[in-house]
C-alpha atoms as a PDB file:
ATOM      1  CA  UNK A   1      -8.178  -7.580 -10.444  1.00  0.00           C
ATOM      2  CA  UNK A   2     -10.308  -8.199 -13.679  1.00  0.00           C
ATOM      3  CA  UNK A   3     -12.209  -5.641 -15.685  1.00  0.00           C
ATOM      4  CA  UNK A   4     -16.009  -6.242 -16.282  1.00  0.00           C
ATOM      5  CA  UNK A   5     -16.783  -3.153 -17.768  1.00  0.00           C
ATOM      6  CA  UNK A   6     -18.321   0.072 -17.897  1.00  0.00           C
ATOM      7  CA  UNK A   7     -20.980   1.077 -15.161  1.00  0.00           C
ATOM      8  CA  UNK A   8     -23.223   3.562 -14.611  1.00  0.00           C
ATOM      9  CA  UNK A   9     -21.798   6.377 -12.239  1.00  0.00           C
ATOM     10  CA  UNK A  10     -23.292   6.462  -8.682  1.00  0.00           C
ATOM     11  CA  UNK A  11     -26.464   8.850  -8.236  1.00  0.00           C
ATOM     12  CA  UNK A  12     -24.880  12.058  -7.508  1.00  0.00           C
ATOM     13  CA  UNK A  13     -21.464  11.751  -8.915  1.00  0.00           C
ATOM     14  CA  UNK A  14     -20.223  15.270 -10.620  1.00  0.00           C
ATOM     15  CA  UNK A  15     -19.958  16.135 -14.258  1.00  0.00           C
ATOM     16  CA  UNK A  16     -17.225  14.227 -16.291  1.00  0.00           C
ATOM     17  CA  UNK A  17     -17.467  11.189 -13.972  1.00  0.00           C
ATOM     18  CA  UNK A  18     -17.388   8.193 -15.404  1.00  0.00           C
ATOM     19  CA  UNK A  19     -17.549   4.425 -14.113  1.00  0.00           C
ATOM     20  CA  UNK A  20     -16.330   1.163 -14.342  1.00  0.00           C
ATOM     21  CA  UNK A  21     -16.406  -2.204 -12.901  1.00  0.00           C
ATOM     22  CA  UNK A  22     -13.999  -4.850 -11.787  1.00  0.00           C
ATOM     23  CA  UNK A  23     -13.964  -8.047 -10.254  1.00  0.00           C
ATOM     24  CA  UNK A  24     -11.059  -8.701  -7.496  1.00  0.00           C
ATOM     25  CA  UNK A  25     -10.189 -12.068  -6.162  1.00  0.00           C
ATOM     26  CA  UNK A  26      -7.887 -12.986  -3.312  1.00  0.00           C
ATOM     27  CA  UNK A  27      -6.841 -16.387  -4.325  1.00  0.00           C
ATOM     28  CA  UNK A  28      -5.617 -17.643  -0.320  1.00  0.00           C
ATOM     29  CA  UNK A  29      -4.027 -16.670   2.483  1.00  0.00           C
ATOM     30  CA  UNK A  30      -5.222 -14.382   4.825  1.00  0.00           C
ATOM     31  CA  UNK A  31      -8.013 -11.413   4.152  1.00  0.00           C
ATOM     32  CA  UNK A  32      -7.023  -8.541   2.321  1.00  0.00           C
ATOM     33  CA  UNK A  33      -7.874  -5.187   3.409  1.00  0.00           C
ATOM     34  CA  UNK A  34      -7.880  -2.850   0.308  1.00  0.00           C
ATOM     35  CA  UNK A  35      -6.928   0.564   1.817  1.00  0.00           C
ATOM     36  CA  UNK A  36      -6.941   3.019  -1.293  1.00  0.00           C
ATOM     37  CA  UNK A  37      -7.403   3.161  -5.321  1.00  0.00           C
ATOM     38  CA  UNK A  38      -5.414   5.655  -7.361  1.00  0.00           C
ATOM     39  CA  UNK A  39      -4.737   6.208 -10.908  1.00  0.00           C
ATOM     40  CA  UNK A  40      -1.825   7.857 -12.300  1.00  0.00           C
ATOM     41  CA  UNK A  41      -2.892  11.225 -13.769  1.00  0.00           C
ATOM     42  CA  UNK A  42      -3.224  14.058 -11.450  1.00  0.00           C
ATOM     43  CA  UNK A  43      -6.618  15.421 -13.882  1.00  0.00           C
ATOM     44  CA  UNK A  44      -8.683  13.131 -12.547  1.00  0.00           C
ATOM     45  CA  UNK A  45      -9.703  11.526  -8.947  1.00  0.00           C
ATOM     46  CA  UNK A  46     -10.916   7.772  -8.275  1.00  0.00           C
ATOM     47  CA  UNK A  47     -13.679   7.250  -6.278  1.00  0.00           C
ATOM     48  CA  UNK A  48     -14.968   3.422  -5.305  1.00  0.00           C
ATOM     49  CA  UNK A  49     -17.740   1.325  -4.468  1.00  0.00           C
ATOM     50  CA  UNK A  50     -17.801  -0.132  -1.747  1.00  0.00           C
ATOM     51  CA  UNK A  51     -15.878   2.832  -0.084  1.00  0.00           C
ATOM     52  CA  UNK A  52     -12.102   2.498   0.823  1.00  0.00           C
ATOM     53  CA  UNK A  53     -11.043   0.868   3.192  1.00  0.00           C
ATOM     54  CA  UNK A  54     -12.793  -2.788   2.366  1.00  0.00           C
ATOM     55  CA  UNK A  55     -12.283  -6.408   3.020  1.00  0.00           C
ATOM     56  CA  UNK A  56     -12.106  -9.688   0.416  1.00  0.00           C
ATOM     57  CA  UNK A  57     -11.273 -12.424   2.022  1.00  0.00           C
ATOM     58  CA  UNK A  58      -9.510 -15.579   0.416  1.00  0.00           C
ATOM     59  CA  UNK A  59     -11.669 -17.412  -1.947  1.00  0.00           C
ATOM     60  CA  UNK A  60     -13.734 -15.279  -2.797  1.00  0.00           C
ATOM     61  CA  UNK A  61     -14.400 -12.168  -5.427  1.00  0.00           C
ATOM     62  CA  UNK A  62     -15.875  -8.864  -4.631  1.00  0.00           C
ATOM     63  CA  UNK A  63     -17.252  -6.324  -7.296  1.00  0.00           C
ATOM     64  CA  UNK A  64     -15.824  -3.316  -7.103  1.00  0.00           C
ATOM     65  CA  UNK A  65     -17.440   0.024  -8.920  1.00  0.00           C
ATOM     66  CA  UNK A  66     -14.710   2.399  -9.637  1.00  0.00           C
ATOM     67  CA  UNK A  67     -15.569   5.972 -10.288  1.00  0.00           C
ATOM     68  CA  UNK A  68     -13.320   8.259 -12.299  1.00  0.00           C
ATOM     69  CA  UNK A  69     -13.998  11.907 -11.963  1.00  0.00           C
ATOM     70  CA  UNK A  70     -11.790  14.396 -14.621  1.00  0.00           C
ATOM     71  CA  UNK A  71     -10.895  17.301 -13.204  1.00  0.00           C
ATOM     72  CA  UNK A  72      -8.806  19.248 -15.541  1.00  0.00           C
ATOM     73  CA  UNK A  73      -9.054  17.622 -19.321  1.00  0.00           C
ATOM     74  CA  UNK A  74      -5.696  18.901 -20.472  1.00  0.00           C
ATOM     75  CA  UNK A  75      -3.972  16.478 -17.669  1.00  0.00           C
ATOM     76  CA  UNK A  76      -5.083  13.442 -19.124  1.00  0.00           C
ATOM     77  CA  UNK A  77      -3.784  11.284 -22.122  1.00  0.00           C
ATOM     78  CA  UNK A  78      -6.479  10.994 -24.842  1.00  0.00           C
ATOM     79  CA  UNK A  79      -5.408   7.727 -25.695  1.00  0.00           C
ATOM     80  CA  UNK A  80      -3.128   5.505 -23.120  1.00  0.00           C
ATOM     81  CA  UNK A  81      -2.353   2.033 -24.781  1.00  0.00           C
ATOM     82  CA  UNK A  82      -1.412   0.726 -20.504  1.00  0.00           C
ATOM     83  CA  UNK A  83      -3.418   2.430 -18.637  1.00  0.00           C
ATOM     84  CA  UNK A  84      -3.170   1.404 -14.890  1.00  0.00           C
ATOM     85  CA  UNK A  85      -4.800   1.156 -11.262  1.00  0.00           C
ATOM     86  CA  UNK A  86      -2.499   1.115  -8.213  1.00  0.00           C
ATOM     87  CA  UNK A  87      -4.555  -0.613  -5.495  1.00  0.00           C
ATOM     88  CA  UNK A  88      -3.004  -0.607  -1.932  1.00  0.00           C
ATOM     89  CA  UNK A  89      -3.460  -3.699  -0.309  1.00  0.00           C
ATOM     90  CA  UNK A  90      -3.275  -4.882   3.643  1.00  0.00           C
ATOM     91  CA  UNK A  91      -2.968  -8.397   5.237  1.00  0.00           C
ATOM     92  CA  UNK A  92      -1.798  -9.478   8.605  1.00  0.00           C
ATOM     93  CA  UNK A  93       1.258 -10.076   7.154  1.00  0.00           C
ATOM     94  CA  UNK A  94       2.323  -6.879   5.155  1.00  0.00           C
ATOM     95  CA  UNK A  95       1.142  -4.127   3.677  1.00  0.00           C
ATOM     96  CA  UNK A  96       1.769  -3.674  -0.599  1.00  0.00           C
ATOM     97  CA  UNK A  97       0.979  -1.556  -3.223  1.00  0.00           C
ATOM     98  CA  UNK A  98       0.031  -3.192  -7.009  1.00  0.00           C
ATOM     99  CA  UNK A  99      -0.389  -1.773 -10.027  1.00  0.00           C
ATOM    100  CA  UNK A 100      -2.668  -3.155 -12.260  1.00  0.00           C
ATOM    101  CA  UNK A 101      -2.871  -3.067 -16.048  1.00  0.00           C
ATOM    102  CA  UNK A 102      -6.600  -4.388 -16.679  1.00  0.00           C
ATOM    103  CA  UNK A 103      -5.874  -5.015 -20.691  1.00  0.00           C
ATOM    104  CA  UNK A 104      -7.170  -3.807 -23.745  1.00  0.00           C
ATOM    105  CA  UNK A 105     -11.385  -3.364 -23.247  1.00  0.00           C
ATOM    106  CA  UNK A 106     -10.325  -1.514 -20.433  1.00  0.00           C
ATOM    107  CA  UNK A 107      -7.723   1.219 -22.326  1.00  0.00           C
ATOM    108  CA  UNK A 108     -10.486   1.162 -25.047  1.00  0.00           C
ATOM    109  CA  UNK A 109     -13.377   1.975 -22.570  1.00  0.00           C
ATOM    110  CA  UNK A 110     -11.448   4.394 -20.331  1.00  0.00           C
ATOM    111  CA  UNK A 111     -10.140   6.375 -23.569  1.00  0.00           C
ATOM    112  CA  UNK A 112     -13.737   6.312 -25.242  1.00  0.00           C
ATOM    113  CA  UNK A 113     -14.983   7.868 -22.133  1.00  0.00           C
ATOM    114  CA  UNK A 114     -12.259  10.447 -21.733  1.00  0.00           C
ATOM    115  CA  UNK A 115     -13.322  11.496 -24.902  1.00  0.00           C
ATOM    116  CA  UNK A 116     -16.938  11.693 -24.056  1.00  0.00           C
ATOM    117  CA  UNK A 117     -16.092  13.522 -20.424  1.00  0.00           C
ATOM    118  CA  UNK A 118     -13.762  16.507 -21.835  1.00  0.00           C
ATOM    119  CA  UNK A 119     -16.120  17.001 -25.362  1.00  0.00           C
ATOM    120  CA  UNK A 120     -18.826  17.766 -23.544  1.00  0.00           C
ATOM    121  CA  UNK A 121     -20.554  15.063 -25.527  1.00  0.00           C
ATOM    122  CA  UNK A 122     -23.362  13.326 -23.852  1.00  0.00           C
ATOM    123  CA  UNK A 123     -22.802   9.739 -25.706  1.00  0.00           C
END
């Protein structure tokens, strides 16, 4: 899973949602199933694009548009140096979860717009 960067939220997506975009690629073997997206802090709830569960199979790369929705501002770290996606993943062969730490441009963008979702600032 590769971070591409920030994205605009879907139409309709509540206040203090946010969006971002990543790129995942299934290398080979069999197709992967991804059955859910979570983030560690209980403030906020992931949403993505396409909807959960989805299919990549090997080879190839599928963009996924995650959407980050903060709930309760107090709950959330204003500035996590690791932040981290667990992705839940399927195969015929077994069923994992993976955490992934996406890197820096993805700390700095998810803390800049942390910032922007509990200030009430529009930019």
């Amino acid at each position: 899973m590769t971070f591409v960067g920030p994205h605009l939220p879907p139409s309709g997506a509540a206040p203090q949602s946010f969006a971002f975009e990543v790129l995942l690629s299934v290398d080979a073997g069999p197709e992967v199933t991804v059955t859910q997206v979570s983030q560690p802090y209980a403030g906020m709830s992931v949403a993505t694009t396409p909807r959960t569960p989805f299919r990549t199979r090997a080879g190839a790369a599928r963009t996924i548009v995650i959407t980050l929705h903060v709930t309760e501002c107090e709950t959330v770290p204003e500035n996590d140096g690791l932040p981290f996606l667990d992705v839940t993943l399927r195969n015929t062969r077994a069923i994992q979860e993976q955490s992934f730490i996406l890197g820096p441009r993805y700390a700095r963008a998810l803390s800049r717009a942390l910032q922007v979702a509990c200030s009430n600032d529009s930019g």
